[in-house]
Protein backbone atom coordinates (compact mmCIF):
# COMPACT_ATOMS: atom_id res chain seq x y z
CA UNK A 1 90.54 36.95 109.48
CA UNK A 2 91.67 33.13 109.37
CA UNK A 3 92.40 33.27 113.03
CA UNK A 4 89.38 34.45 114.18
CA UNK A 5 87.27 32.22 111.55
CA UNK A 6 89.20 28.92 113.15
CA UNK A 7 88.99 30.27 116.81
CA UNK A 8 85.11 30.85 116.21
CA UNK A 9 85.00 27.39 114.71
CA UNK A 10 86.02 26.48 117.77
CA UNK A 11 84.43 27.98 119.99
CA UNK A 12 81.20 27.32 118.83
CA UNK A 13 81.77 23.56 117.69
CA UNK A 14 84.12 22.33 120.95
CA UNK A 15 83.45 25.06 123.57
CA UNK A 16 79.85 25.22 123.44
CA UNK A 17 78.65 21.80 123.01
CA UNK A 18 81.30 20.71 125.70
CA UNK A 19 79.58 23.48 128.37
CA UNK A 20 76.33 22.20 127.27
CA UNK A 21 76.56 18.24 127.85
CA UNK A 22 77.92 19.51 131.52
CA UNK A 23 74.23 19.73 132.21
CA UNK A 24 72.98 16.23 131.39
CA UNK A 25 76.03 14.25 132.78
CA UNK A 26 74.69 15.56 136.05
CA UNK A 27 72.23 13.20 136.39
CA UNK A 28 74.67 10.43 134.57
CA UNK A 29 76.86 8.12 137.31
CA UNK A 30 80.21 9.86 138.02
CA UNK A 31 82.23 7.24 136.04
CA UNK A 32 79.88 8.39 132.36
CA UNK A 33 81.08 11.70 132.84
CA UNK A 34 83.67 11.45 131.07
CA UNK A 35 84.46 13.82 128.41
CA UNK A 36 83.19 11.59 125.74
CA UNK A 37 80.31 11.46 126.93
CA UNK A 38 79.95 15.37 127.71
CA UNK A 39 80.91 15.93 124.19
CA UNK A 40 78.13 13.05 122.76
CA UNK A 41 75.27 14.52 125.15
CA UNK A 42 76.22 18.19 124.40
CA UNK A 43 75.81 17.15 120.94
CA UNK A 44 72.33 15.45 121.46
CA UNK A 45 71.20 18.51 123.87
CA UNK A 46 72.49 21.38 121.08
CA UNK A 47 70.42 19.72 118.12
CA UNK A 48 67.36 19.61 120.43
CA UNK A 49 67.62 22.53 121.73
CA UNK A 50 67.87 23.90 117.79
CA UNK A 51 64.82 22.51 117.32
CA UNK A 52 63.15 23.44 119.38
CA UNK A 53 64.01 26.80 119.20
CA UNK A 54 64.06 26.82 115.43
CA UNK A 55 60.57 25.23 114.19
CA UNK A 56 58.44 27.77 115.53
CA UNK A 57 60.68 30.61 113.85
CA UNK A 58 60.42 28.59 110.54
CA UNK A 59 56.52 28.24 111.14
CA UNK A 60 55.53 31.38 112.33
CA UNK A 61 58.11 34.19 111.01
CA UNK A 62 58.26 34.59 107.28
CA UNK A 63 60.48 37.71 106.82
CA UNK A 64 64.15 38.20 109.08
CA UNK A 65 63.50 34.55 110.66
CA UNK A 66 66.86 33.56 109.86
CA UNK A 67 68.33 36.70 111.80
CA UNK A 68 65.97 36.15 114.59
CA UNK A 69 66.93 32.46 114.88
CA UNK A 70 71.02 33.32 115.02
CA UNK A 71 70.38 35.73 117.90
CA UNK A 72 68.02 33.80 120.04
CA UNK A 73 69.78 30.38 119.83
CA UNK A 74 73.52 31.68 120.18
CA UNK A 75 72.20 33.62 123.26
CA UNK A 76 70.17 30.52 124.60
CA UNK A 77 73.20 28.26 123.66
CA UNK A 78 76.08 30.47 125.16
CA UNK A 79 73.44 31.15 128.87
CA UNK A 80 72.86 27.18 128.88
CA UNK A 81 76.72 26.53 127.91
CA UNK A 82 77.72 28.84 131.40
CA UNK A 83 75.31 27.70 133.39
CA UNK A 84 76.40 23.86 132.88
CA UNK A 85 80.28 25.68 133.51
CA UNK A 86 79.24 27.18 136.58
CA UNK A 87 77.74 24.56 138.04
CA UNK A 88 80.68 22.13 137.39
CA UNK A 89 83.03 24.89 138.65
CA UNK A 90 80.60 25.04 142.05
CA UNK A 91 79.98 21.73 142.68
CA UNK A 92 83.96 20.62 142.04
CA UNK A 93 84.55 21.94 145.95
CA UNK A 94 81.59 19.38 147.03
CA UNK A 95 83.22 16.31 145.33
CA UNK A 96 81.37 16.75 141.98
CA UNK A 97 84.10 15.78 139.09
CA UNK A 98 84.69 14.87 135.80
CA UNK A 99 86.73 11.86 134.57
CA UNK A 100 89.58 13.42 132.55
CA UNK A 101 91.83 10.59 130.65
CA UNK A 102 95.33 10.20 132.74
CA UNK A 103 99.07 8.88 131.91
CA UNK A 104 98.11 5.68 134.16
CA UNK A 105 94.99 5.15 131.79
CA UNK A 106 97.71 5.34 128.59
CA UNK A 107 100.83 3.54 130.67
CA UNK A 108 97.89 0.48 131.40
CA UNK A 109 97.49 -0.08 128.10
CA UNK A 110 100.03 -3.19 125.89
CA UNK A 111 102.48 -1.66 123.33
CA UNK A 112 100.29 -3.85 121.13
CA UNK A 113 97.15 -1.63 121.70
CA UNK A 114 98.73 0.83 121.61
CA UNK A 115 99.85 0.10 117.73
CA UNK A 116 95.99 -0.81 116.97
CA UNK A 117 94.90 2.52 118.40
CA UNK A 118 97.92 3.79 116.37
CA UNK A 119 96.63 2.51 113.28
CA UNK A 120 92.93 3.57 114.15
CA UNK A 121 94.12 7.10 114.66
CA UNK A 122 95.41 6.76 111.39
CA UNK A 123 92.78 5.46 109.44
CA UNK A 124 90.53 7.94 110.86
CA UNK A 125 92.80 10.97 109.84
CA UNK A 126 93.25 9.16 106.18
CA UNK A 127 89.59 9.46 106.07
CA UNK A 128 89.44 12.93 107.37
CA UNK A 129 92.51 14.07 105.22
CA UNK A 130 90.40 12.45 101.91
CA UNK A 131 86.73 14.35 102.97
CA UNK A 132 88.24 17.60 102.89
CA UNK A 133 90.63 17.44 99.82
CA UNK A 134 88.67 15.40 97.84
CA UNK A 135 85.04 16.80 99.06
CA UNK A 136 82.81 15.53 96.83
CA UNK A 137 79.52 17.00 95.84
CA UNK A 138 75.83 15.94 95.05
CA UNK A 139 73.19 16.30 93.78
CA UNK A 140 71.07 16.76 96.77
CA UNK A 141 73.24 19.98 97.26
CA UNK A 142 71.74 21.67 94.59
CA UNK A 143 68.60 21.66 97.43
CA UNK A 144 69.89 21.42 101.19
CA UNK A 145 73.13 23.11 100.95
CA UNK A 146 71.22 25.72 99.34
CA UNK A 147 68.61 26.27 101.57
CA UNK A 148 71.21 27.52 103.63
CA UNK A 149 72.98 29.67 101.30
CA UNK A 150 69.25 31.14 100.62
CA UNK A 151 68.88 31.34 104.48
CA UNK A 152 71.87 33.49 104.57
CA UNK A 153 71.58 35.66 101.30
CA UNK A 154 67.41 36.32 102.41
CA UNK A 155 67.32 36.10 105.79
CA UNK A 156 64.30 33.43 105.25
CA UNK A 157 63.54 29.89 106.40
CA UNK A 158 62.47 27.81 103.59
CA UNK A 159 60.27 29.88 102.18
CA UNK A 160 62.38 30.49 98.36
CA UNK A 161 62.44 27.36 95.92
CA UNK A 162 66.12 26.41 95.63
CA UNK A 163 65.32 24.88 92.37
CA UNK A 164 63.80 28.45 91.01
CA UNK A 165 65.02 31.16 93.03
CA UNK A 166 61.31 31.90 93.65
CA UNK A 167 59.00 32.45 96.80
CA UNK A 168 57.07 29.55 97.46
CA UNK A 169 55.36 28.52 99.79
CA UNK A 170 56.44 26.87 103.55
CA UNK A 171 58.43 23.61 102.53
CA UNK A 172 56.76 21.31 104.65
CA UNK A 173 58.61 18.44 104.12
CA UNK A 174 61.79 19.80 104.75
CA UNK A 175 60.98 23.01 106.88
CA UNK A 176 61.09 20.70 110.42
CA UNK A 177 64.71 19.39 109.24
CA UNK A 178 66.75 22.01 110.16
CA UNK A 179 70.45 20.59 109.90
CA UNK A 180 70.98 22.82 106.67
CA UNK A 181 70.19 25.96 108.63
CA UNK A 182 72.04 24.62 111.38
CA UNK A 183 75.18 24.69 109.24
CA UNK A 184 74.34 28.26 108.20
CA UNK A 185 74.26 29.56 111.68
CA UNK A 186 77.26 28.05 112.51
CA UNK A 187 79.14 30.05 109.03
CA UNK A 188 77.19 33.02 110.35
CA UNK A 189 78.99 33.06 113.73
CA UNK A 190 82.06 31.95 112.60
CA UNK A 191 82.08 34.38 109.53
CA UNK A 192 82.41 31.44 106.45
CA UNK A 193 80.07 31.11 103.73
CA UNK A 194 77.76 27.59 104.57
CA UNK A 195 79.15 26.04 101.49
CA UNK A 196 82.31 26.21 102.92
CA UNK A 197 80.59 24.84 106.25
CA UNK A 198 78.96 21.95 105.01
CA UNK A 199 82.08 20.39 102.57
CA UNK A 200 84.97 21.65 104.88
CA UNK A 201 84.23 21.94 108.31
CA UNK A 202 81.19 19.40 109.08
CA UNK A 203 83.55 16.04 108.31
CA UNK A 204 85.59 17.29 110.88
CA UNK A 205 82.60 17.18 114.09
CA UNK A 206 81.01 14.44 112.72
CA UNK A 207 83.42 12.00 111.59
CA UNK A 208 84.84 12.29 114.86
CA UNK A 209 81.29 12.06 116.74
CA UNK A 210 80.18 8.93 115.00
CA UNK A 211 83.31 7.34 115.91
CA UNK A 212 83.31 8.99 119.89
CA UNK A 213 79.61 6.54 119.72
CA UNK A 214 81.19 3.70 118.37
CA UNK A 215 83.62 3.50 121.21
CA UNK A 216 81.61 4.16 123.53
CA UNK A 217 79.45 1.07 122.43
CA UNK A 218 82.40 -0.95 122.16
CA UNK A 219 83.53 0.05 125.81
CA UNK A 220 79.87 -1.57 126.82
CA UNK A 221 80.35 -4.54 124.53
CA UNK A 222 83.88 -5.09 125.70
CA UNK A 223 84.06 -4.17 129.57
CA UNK A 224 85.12 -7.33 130.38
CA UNK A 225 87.62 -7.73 127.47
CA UNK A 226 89.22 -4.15 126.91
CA UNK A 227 92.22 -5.02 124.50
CA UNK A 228 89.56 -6.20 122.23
CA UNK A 229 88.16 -2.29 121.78
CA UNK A 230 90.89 -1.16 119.47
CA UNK A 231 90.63 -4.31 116.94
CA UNK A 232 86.54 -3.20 117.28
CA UNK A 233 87.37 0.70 116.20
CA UNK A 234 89.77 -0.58 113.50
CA UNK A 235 87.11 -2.75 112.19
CA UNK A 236 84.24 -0.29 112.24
CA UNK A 237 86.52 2.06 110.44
CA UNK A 238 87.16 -0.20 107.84
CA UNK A 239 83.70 -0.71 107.41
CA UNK A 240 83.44 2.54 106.99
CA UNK A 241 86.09 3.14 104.07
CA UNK A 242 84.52 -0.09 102.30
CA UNK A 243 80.77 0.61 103.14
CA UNK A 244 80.55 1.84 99.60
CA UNK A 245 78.51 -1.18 98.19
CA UNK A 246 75.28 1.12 97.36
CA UNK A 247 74.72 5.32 97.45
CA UNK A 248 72.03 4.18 100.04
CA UNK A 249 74.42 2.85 102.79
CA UNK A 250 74.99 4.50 105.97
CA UNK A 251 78.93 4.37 105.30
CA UNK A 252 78.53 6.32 102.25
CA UNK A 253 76.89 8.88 103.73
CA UNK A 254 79.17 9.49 106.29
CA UNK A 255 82.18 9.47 103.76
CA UNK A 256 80.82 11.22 100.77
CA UNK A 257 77.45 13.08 102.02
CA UNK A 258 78.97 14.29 105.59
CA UNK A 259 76.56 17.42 105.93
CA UNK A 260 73.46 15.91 104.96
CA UNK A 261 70.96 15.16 107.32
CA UNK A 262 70.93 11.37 107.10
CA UNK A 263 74.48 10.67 107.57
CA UNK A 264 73.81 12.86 111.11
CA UNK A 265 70.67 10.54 111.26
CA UNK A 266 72.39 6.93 110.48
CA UNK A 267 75.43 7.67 111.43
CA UNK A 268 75.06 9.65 114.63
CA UNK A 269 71.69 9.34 116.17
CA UNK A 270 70.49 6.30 115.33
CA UNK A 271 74.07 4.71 117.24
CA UNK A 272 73.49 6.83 120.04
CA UNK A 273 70.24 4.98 120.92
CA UNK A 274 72.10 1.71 121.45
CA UNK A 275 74.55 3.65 123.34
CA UNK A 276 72.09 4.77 125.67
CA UNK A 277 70.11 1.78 126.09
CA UNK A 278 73.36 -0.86 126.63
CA UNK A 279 74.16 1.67 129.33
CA UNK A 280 70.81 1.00 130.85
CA UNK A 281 71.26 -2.58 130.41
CA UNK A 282 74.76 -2.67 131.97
CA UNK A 283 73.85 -2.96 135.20
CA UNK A 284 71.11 -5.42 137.54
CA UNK A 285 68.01 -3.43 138.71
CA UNK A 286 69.10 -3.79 142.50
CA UNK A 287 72.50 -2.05 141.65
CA UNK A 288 71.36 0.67 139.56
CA UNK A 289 70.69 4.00 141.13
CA UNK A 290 67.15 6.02 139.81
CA UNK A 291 68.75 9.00 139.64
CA UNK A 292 71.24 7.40 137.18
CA UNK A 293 68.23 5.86 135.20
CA UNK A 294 66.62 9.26 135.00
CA UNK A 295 69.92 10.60 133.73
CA UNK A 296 69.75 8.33 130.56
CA UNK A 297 65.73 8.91 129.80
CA UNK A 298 66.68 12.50 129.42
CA UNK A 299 69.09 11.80 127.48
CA UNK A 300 67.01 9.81 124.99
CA UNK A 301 63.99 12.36 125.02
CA UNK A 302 67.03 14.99 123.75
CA UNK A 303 68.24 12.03 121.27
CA UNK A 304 64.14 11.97 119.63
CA UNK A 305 63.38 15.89 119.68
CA UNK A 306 67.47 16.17 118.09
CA UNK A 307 66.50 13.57 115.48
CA UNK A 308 64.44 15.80 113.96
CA UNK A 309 66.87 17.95 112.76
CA UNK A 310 68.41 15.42 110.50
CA UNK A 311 65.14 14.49 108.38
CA UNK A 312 61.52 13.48 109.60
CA UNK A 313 62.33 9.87 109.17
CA UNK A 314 64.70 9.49 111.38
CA UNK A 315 62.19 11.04 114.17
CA UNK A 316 59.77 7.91 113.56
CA UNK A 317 63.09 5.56 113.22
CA UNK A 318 64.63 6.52 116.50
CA UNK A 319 61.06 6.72 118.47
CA UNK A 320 60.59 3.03 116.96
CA UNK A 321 64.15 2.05 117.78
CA UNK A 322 63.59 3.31 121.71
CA UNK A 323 60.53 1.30 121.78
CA UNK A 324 61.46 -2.15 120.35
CA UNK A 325 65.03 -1.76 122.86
CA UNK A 326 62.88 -0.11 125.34
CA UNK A 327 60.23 -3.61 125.22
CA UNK A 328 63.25 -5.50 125.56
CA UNK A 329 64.78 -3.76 128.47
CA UNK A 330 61.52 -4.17 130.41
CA UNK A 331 61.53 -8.06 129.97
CA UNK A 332 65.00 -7.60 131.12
CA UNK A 333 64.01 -5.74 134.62
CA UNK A 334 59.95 -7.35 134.60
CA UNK A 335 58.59 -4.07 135.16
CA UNK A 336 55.85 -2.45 132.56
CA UNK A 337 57.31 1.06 134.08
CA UNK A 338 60.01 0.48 131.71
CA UNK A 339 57.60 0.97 128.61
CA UNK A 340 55.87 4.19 129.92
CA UNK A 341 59.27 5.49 130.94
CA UNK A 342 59.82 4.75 126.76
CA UNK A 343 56.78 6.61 126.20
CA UNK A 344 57.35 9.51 127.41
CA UNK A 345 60.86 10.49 125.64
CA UNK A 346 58.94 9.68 123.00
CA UNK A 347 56.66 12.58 123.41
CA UNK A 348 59.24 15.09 121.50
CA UNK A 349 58.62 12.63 118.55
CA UNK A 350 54.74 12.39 118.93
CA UNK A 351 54.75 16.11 118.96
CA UNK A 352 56.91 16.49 115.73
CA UNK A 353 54.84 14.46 114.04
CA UNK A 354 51.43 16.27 115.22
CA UNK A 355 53.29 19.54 113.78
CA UNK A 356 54.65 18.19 110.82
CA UNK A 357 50.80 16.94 109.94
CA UNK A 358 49.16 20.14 111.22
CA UNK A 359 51.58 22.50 108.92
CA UNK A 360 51.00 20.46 105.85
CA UNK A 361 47.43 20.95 105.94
């Protein structure tokens, strides 16, 4: 039973997120696809695509949308997952590839960054080690971890009051924030309780995620300088272990509140849009392919409509982030193309907000 539990976990957590970001590095240059960055985009694409297949279920089924919302999404996910494998697979005779980390990548590296990636590695797996023996709990639990304990006992969506253990009406403000039901699904297809899911098993995707964004930052930051990108990683992980000046900082979020849906949200999305936009500024306008572009506005309309499933703040936070980066990139290149190109990965956010106001009336 163990076995199968972990090899689900896996499955479902590596496997399919991994075939899923094969389909937006497609449009990425052949140097992003790396497996990084399949993992961070398959990440991005899986929320969205959770939302967007979840919020009408929540809205418009009242009874079984729970077990409606497992099938449909683990079928959409698992199609979506082989059809960015096959394609891969295909193209790989036509030259398509993806970068894979070699022993000349290691063997280039000093044997002194090589001991700061050392120590990184082991900072990180201090931190890991602590989150799941020393889980700790909240009281915020008491509501979103179980709204998906309810989700899985009732087979509803948000419509029983966690606090009574009454139906009630649609939860607006929470219904469109579907990262608790999220972590239900994934217990349901991997056979564990959600409880178990959200303390025990989330720390170990997105620990791991918010650090995969913070190096790929720092390899934007640093091109020119790459020994400094392991004294970066060590630093941000310190931050991380000392972040603990307030319950309201992104740091302890990620440490102590792992599963909730604004340590995804500060920790995870929000990083991701400077990610994004430092790889659009990398290059000069005359060197930069459109089809690359493209690749990365896709990318950030996925980023806004997979905000959403942290909390509805971080859908106007992100769509405001994009367009403050977004005014500065089209200074940058002197074309007002660059702002409606903004706009419209916006549009996921625009619309979340139009159903968000529409439900609650």
């Amino acid at each position: 039973m163990i076995v199968f539990q972990i090899i689900s976990l896996i499955f479902w957590l590596i496997v399919i997120p991994f075939g899923l970001g094969l389909l937006p590095v497609i449009l990425l240059p052949e140097k992003e696809r790396s497996v990084g960055t399949i993992f961070l985009s398959g990440y991005l694409f899986w929320f969205a695509l959770f939302e967007l297949v979840g919020i009408p279920v929540v809205i418009f089924k009242v009874y079984h949308g729970y077990s409606l919302l497992v099938v449909l999404f683990a079928a959409i996910s698992i199609t979506l997952a082989l059809a960015g494998v096959s394609y891969t697979l295909i193209r790989r005779k036509k030259g398509y590839a993806i970068v894979l980390p070699g022993k000349a990548d290691w063997k280039s590296i000093s044997i002194e960054d090589k001991l700061f990636w050392l120590l990184f590695v082991l900072i990180v797996g201090f931190q890991l080690y602590m989150s799941f023996t020393r889980a700790s709990f909240d009281g915020d639990d008491s509501y979103y971890v179980v709204q998906g304990v309810i989700a899985q006992q009732t087979d509803t969506l948000y419509r029983i009051n966690p606090n009574t253990g009454r139906s009630a009406p649609l939860d607006v403000r929470h219904a469109l924030a579907l990262i608790p039901i999220w972590e239900a699904f994934v217990g349901t297809v991997s056979g564990l309780h959600v409880t178990l899911v959200a303390h025990s098993v989330i720390p170990f995707i997105l620990l791991p995620l918010s650090y995969l964004v913070y190096f790929k930052i720092g390899q934007k930051l640093f091109a020119e300088k790459k020994d400094r990108l392991p004294v970066f990683m060590i630093l941000m992980a310190l931050f991380q272990m000392f972040g603990n000046v307030s319950i309201y900082t992104n740091e302890t979020f990620l440490l102590t509140r792992t599963w909730q849906g604004k340590s995804v949200a500060g920790n995870f999305i929000l990083p991701a849009v400077f990610w994004i936009f430092l790889c659009l500024f990398e290059k000069e306008a005359g060197e930069r392919k459109r089809k690359d572009e493209l690749g990365y506005w896709l990318l950030l309309g996925a980023l806004n409509l997979a905000s959403g499933v942290s909390s509805s703040l971080a859908v106007m936070l992100s769509a405001l982030l994009v367009a403050g980066l977004a005014f500065l990139f089209a200074i940058k290149e002197r074309k007002f193309v660059t702002l409606v190109k903004a706009g419209l990965t916006c549009i996921p956010s625009v619309a979340y907000v139009l159903v968000y106001l529409i439900i609650s009336r």
